[in-house]
PDB file of N, CA and C in Angstrom:
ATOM      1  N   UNK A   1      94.226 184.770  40.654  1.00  0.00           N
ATOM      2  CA  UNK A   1      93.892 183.377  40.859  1.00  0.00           C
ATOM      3  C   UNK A   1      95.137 182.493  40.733  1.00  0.00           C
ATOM      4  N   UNK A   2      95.496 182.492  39.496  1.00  0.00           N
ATOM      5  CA  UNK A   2      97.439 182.066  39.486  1.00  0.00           C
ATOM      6  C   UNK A   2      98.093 181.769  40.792  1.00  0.00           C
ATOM      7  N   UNK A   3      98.041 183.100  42.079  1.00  0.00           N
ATOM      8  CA  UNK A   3      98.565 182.937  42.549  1.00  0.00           C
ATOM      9  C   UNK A   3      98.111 182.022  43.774  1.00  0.00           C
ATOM     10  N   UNK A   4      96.848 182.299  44.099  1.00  0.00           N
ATOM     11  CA  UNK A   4      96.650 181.491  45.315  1.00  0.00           C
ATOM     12  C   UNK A   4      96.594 179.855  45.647  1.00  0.00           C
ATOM     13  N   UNK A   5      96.812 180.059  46.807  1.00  0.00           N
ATOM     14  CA  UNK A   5      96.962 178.763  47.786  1.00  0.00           C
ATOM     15  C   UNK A   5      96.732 177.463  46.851  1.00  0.00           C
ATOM     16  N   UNK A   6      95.070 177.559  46.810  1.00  0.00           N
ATOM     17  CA  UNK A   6      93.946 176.812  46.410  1.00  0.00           C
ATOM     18  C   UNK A   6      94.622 176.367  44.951  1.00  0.00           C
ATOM     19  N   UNK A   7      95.000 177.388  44.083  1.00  0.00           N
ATOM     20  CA  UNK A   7      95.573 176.676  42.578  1.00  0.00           C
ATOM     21  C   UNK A   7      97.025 176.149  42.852  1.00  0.00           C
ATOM     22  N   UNK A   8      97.980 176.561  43.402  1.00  0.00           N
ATOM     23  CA  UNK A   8      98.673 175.760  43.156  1.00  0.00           C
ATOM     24  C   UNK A   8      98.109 173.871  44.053  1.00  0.00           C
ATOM     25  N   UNK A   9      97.439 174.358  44.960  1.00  0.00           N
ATOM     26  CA  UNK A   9      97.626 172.722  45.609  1.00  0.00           C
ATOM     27  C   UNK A   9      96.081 171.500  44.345  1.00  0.00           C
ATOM     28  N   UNK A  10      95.835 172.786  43.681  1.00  0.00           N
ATOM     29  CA  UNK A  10      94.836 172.133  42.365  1.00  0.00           C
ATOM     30  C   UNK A  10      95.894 171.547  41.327  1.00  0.00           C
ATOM     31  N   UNK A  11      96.719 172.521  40.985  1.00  0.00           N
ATOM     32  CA  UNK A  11      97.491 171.630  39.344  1.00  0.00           C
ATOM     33  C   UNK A  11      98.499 171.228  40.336  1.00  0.00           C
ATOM     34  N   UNK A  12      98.938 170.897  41.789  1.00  0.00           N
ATOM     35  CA  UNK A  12      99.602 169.198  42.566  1.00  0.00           C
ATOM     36  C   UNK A  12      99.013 168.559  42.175  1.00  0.00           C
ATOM     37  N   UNK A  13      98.051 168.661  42.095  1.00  0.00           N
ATOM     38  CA  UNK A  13      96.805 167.232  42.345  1.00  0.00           C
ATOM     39  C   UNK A  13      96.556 166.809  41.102  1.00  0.00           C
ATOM     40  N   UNK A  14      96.683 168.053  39.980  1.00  0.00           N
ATOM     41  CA  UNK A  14      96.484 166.807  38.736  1.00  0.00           C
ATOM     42  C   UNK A  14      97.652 166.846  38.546  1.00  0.00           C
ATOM     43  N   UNK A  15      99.053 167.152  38.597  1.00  0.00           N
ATOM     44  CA  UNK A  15     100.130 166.720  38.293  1.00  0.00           C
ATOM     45  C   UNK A  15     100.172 165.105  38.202  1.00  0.00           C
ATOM     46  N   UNK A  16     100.070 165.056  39.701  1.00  0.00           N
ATOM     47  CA  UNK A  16     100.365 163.855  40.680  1.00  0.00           C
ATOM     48  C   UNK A  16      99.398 162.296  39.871  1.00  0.00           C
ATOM     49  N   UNK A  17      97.945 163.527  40.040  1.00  0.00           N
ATOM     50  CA  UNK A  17      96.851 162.152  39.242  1.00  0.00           C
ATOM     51  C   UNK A  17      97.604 161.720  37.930  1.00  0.00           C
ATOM     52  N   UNK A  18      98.378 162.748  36.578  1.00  0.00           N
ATOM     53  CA  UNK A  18      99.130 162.505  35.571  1.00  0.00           C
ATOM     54  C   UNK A  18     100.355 161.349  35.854  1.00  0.00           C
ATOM     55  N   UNK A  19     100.528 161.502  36.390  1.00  0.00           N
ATOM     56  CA  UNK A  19     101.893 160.665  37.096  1.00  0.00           C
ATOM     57  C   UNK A  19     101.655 158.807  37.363  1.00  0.00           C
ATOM     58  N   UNK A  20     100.331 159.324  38.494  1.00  0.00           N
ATOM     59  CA  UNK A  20      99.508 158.228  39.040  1.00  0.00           C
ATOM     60  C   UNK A  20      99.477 157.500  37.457  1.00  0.00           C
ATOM     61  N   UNK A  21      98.728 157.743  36.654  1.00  0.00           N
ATOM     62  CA  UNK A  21      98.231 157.008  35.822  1.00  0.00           C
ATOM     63  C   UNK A  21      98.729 156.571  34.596  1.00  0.00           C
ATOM     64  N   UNK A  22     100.053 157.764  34.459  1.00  0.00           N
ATOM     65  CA  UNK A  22     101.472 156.990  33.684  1.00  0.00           C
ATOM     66  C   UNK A  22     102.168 155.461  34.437  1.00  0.00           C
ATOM     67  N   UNK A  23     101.994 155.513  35.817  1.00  0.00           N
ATOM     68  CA  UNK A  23     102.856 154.457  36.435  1.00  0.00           C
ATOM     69  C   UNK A  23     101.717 152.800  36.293  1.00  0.00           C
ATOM     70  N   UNK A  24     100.500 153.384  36.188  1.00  0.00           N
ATOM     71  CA  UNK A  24     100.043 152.064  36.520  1.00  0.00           C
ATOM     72  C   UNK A  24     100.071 151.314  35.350  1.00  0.00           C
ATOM     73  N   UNK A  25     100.008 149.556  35.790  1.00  0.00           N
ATOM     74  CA  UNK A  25     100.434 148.484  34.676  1.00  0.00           C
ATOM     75  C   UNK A  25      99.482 148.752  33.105  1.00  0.00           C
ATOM     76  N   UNK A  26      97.728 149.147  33.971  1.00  0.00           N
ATOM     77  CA  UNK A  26      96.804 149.282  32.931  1.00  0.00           C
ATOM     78  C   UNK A  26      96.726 150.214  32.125  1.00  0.00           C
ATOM     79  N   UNK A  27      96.766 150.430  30.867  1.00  0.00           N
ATOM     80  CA  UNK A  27      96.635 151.668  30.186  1.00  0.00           C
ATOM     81  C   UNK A  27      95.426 152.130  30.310  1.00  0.00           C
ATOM     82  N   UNK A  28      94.493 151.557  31.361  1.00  0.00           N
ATOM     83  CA  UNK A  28      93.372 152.700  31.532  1.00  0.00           C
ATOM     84  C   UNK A  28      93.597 153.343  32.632  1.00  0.00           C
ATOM     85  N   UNK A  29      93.211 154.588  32.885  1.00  0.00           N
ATOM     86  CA  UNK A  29      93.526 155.073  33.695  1.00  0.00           C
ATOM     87  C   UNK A  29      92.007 156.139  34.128  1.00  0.00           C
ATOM     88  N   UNK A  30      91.882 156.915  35.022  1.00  0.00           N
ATOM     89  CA  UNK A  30      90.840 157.562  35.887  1.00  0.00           C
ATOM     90  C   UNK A  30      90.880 158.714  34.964  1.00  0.00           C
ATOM     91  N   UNK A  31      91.992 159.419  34.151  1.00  0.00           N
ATOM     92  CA  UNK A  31      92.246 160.805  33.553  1.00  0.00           C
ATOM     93  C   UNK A  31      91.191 160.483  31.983  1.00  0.00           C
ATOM     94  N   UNK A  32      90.523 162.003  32.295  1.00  0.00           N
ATOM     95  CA  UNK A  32      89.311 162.195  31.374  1.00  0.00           C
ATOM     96  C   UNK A  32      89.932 161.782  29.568  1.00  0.00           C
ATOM     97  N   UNK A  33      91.132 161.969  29.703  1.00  0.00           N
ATOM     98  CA  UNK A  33      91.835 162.194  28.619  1.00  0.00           C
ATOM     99  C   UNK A  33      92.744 161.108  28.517  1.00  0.00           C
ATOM    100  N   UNK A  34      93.106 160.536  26.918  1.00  0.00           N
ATOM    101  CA  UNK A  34      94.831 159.843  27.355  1.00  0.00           C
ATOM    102  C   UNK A  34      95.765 160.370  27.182  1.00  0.00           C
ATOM    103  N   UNK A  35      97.053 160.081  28.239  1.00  0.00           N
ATOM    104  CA  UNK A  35      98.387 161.022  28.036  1.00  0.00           C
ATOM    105  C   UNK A  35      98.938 159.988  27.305  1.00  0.00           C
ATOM    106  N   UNK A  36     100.331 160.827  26.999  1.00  0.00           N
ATOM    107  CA  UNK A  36     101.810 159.899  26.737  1.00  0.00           C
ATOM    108  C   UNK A  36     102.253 159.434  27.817  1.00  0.00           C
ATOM    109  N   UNK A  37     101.992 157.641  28.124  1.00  0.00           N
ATOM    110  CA  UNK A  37     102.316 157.535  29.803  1.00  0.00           C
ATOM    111  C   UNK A  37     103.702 157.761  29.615  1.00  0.00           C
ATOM    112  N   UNK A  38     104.707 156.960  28.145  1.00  0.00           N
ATOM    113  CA  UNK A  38     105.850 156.743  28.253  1.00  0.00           C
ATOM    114  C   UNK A  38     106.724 158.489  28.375  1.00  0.00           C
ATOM    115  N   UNK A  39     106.264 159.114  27.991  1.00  0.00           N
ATOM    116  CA  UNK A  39     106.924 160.713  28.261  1.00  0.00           C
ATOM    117  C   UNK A  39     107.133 161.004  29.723  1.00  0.00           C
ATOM    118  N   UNK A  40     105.707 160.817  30.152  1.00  0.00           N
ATOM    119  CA  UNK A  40     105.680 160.953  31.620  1.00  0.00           C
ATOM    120  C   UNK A  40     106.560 160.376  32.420  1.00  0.00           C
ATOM    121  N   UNK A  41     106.296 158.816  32.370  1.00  0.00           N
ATOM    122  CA  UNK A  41     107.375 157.940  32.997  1.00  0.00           C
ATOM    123  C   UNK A  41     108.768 158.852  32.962  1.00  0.00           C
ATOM    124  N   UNK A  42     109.323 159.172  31.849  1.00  0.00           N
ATOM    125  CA  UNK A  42     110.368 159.254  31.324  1.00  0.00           C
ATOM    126  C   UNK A  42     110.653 160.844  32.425  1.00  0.00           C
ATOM    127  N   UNK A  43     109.787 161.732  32.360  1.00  0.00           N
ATOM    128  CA  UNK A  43     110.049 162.940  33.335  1.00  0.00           C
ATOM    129  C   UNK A  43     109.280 162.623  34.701  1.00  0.00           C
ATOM    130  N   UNK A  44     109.205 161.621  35.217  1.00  0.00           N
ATOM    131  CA  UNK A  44     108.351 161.420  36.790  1.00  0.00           C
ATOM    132  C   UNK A  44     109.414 162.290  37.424  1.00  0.00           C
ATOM    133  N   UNK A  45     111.072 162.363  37.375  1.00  0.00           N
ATOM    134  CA  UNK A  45     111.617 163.290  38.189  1.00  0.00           C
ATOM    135  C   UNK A  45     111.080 164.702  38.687  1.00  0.00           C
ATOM    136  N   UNK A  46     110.925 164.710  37.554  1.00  0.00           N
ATOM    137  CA  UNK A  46     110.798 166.395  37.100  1.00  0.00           C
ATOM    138  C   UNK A  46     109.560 166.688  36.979  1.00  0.00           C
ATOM    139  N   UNK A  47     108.296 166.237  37.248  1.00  0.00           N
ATOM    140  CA  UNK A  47     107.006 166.167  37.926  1.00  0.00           C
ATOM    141  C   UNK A  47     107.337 166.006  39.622  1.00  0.00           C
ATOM    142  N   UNK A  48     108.243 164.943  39.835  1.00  0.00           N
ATOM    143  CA  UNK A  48     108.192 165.327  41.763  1.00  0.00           C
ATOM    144  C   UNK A  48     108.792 166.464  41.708  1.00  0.00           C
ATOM    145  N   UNK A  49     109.697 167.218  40.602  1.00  0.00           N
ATOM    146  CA  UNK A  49     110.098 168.419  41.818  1.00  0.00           C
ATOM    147  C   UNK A  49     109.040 169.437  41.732  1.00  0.00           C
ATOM    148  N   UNK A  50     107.877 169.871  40.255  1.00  0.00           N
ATOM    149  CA  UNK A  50     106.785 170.058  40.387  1.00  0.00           C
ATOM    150  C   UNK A  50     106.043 170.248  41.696  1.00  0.00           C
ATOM    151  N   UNK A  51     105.372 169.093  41.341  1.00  0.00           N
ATOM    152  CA  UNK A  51     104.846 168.750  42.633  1.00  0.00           C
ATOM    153  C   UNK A  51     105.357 169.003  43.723  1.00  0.00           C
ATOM    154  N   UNK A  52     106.431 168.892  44.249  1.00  0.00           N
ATOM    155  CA  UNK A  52     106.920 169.466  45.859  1.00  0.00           C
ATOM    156  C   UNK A  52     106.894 170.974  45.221  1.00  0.00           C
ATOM    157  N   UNK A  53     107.438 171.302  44.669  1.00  0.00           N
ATOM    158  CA  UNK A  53     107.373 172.620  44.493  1.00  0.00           C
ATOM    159  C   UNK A  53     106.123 173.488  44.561  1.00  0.00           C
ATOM    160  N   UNK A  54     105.244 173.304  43.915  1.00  0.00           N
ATOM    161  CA  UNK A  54     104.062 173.844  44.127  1.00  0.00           C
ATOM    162  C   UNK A  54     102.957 173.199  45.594  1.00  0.00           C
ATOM    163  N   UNK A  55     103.349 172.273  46.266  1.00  0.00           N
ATOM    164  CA  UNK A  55     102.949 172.119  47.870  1.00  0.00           C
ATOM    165  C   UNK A  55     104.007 172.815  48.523  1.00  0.00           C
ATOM    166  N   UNK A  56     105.143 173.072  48.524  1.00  0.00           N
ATOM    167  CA  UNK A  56     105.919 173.751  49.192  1.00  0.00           C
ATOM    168  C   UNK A  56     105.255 174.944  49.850  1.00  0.00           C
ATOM    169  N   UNK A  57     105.865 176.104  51.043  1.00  0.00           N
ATOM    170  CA  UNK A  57     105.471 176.861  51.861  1.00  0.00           C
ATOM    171  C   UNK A  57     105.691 178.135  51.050  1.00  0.00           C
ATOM    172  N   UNK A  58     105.164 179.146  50.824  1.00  0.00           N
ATOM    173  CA  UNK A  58     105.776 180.261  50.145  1.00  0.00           C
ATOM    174  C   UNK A  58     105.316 180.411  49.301  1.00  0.00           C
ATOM    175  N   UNK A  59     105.946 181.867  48.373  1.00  0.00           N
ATOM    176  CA  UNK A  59     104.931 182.509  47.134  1.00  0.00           C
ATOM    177  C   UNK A  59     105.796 181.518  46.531  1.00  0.00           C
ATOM    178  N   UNK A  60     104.957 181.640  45.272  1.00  0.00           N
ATOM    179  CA  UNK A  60     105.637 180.976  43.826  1.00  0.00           C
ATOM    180  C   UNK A  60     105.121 182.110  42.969  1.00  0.00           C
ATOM    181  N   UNK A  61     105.667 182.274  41.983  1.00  0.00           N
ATOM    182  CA  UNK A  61     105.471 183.041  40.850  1.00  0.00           C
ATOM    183  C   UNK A  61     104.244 182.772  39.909  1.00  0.00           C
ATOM    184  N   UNK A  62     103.906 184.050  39.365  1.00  0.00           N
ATOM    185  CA  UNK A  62     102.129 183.315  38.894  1.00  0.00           C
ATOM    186  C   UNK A  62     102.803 183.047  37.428  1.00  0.00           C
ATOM    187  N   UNK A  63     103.943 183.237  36.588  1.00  0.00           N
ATOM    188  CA  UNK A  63     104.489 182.812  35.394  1.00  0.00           C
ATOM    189  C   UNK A  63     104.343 181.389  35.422  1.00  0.00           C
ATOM    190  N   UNK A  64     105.101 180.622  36.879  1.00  0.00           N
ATOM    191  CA  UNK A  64     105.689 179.440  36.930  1.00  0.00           C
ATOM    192  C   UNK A  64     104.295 178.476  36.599  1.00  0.00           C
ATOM    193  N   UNK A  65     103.358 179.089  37.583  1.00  0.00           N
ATOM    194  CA  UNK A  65     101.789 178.511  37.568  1.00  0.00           C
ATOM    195  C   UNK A  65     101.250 178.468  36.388  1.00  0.00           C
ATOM    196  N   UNK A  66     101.518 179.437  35.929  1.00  0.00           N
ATOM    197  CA  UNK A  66     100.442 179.138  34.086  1.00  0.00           C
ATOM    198  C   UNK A  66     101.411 178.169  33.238  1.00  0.00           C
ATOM    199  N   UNK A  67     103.045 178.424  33.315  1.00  0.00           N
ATOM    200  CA  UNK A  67     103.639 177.396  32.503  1.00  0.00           C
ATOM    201  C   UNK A  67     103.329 175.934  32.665  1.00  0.00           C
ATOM    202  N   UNK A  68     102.581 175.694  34.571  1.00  0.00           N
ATOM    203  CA  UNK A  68     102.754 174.601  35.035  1.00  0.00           C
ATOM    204  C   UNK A  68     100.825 174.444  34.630  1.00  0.00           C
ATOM    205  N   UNK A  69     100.092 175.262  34.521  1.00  0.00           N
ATOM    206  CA  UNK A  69      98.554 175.003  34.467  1.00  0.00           C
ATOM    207  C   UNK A  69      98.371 174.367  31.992  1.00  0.00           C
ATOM    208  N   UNK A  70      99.447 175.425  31.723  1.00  0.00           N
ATOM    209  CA  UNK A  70      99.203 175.402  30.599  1.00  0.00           C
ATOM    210  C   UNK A  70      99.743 173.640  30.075  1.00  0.00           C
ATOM    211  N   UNK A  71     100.784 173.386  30.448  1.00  0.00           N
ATOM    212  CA  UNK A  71     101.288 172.193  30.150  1.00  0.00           C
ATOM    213  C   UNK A  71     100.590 170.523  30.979  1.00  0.00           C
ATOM    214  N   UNK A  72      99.441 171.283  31.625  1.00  0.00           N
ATOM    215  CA  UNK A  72      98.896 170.329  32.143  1.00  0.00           C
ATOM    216  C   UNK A  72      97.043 170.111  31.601  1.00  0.00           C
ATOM    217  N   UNK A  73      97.118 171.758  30.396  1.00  0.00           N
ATOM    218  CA  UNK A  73      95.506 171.432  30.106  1.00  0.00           C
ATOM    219  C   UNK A  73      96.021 171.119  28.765  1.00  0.00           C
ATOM    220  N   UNK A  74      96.852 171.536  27.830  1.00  0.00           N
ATOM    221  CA  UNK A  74      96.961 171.772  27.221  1.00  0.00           C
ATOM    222  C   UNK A  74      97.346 171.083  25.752  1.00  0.00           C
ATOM    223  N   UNK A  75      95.789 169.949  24.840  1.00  0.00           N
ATOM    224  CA  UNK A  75      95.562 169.097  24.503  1.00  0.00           C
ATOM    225  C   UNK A  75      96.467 168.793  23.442  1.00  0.00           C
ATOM    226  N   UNK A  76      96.572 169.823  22.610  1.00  0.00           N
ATOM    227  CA  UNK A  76      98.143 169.840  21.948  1.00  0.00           C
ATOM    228  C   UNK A  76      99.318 169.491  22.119  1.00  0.00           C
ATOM    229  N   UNK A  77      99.599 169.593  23.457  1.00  0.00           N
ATOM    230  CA  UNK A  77     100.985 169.649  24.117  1.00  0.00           C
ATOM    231  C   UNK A  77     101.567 168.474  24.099  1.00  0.00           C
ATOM    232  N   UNK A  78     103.235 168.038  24.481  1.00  0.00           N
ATOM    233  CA  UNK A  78     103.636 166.701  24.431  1.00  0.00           C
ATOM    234  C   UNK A  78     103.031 165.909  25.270  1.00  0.00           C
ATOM    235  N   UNK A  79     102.257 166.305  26.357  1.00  0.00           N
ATOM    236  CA  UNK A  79     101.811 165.437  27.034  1.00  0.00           C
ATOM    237  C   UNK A  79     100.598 164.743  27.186  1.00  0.00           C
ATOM    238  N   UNK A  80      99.952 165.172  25.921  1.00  0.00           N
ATOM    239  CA  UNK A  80      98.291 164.666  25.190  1.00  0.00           C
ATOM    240  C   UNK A  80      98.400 164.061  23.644  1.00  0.00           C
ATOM    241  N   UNK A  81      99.604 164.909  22.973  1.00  0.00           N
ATOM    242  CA  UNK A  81      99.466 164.740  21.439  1.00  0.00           C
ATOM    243  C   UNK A  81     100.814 164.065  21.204  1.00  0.00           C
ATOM    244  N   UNK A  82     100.919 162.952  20.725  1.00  0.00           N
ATOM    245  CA  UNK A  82     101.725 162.407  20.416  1.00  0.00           C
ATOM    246  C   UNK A  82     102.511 163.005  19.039  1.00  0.00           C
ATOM    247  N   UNK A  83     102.384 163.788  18.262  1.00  0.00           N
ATOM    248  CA  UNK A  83     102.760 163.932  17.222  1.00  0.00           C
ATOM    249  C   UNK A  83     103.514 165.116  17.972  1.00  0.00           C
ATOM    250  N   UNK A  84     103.338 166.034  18.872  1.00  0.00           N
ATOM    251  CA  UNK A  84     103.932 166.802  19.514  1.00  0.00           C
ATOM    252  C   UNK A  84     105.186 166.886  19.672  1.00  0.00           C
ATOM    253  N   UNK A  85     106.344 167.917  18.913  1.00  0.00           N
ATOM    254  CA  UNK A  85     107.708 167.772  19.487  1.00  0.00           C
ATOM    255  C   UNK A  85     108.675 168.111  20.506  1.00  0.00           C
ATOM    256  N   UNK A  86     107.939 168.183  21.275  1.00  0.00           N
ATOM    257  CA  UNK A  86     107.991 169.329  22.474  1.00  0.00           C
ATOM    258  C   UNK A  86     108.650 168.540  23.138  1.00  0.00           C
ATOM    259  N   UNK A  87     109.674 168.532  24.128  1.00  0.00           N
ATOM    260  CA  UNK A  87     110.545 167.975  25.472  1.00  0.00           C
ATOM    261  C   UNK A  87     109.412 168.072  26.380  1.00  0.00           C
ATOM    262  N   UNK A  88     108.798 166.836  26.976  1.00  0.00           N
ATOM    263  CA  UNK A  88     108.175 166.987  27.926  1.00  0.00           C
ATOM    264  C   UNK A  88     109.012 167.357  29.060  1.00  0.00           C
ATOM    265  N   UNK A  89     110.023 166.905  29.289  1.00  0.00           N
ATOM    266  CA  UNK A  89     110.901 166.539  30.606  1.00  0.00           C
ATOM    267  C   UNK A  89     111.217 168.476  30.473  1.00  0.00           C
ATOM    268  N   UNK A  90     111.702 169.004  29.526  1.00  0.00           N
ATOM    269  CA  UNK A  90     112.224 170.265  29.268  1.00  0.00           C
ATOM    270  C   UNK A  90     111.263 171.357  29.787  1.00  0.00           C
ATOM    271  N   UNK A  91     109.667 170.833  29.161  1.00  0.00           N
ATOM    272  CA  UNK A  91     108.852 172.005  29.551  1.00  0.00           C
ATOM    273  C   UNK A  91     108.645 172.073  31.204  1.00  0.00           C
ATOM    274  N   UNK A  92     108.749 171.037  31.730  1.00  0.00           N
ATOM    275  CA  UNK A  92     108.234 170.626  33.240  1.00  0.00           C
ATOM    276  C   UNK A  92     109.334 171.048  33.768  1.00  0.00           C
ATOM    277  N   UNK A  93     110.799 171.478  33.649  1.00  0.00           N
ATOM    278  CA  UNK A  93     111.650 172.160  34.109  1.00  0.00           C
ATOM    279  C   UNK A  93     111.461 173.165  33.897  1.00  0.00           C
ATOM    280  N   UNK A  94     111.572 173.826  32.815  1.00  0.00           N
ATOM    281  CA  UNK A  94     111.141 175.362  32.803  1.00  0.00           C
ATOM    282  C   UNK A  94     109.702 175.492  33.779  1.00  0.00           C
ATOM    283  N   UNK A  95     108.620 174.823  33.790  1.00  0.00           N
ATOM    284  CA  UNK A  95     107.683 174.940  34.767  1.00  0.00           C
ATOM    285  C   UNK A  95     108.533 175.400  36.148  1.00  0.00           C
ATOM    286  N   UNK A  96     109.321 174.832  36.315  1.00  0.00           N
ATOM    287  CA  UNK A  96     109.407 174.365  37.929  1.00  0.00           C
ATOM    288  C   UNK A  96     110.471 175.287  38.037  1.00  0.00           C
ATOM    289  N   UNK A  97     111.253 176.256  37.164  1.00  0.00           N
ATOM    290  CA  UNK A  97     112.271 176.833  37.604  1.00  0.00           C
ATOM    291  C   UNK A  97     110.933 178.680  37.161  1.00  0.00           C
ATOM    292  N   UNK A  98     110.453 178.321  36.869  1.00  0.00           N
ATOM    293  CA  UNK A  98     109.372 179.679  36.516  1.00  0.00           C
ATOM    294  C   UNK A  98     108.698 179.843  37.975  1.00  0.00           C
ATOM    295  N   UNK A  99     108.437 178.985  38.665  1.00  0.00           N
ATOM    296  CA  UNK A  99     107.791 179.307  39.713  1.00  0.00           C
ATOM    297  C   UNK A  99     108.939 180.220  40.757  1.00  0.00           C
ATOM    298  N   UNK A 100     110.090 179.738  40.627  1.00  0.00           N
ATOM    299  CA  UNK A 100     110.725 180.665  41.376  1.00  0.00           C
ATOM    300  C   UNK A 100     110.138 182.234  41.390  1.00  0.00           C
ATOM    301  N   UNK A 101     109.831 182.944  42.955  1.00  0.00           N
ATOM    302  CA  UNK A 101     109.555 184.081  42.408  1.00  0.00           C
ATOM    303  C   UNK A 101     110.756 185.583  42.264  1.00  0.00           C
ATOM    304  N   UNK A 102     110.254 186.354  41.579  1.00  0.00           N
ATOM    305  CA  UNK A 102     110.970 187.351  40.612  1.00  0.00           C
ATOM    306  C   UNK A 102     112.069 187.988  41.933  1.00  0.00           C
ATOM    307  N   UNK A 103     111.753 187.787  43.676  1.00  0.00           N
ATOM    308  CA  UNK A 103     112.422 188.819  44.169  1.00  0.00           C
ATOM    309  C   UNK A 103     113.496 187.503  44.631  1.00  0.00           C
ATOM    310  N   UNK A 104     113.156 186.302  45.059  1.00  0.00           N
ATOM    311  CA  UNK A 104     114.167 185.613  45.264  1.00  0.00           C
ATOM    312  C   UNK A 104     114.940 185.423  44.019  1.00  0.00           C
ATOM    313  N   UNK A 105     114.471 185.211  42.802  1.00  0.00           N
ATOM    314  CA  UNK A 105     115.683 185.164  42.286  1.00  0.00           C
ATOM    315  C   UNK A 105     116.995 186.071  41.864  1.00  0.00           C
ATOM    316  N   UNK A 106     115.955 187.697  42.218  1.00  0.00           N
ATOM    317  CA  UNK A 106     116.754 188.821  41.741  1.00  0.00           C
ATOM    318  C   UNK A 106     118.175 188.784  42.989  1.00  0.00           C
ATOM    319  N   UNK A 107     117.894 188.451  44.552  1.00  0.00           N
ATOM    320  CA  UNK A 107     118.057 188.561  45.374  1.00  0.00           C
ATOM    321  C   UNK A 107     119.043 187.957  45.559  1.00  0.00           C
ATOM    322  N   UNK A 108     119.040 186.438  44.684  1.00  0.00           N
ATOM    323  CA  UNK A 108     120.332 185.677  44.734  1.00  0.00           C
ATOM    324  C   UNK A 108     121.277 185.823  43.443  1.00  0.00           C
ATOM    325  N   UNK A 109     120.545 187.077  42.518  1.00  0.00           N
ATOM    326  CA  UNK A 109     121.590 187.519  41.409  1.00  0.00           C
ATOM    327  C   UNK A 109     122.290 188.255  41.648  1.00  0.00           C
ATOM    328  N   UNK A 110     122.273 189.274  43.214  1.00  0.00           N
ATOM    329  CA  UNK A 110     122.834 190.314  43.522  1.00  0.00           C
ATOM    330  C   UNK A 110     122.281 191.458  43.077  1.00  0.00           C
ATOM    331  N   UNK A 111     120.404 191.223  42.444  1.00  0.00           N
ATOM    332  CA  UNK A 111     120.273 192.719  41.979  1.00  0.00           C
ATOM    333  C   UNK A 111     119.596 193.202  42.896  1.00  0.00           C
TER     334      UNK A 111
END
């Protein structure tokens, strides 16, 4: 499941809705839950490359997908729990460099 089509263009969509509702003026927002908008704000980069990344054409890695599914359910995390010490901006890179998959990257290591 990780891998297909259908999930990655699912956690785009709540990426994006996360994003959506960090940017707007109102602190209410459509998300069942409240985030840290100011974290978010602070990594919107690094959510678009997310996001393009997982609409992009091609496999992605099913690692990259759970780092990117886990940090997006995951009520604990910096991006729900404020007491949380976690690098949001940090985990959403490691997301987005996990999706790379295992043969392109071996491929451009020379192995």
């Amino acid at each position: 499941m990780l891998v297909s089509v259908a999930a990655w263009r699912n956690l785009a969509r709540s990426a994006q809705r996360v994003v959506t509702a960090a940017m707007q003026t109102s602190p209410r927002s459509r998300l069942p839950v409240p985030i840290c908008r100011d974290r978010v704000r602070d990594s919107a980069g690094e959510f678009a490359e997310l996001i393009r990344r997982l609409l992009a054409s091609g496999p992605v890695a099913a690692r990259g997908v759970a780092q990117a599914s886990l940090l997006l359910t995951d009520a604990g995390g910096p991006l729900y729990h404020r007491a949380n010490p976690d690098d949001l901006r940090s985990m959403v890179r490691e997301a987005v460099g996990a999706l790379e998959p295992a043969e392109r990257l071996m491929h451009e290591s020379g192995l």
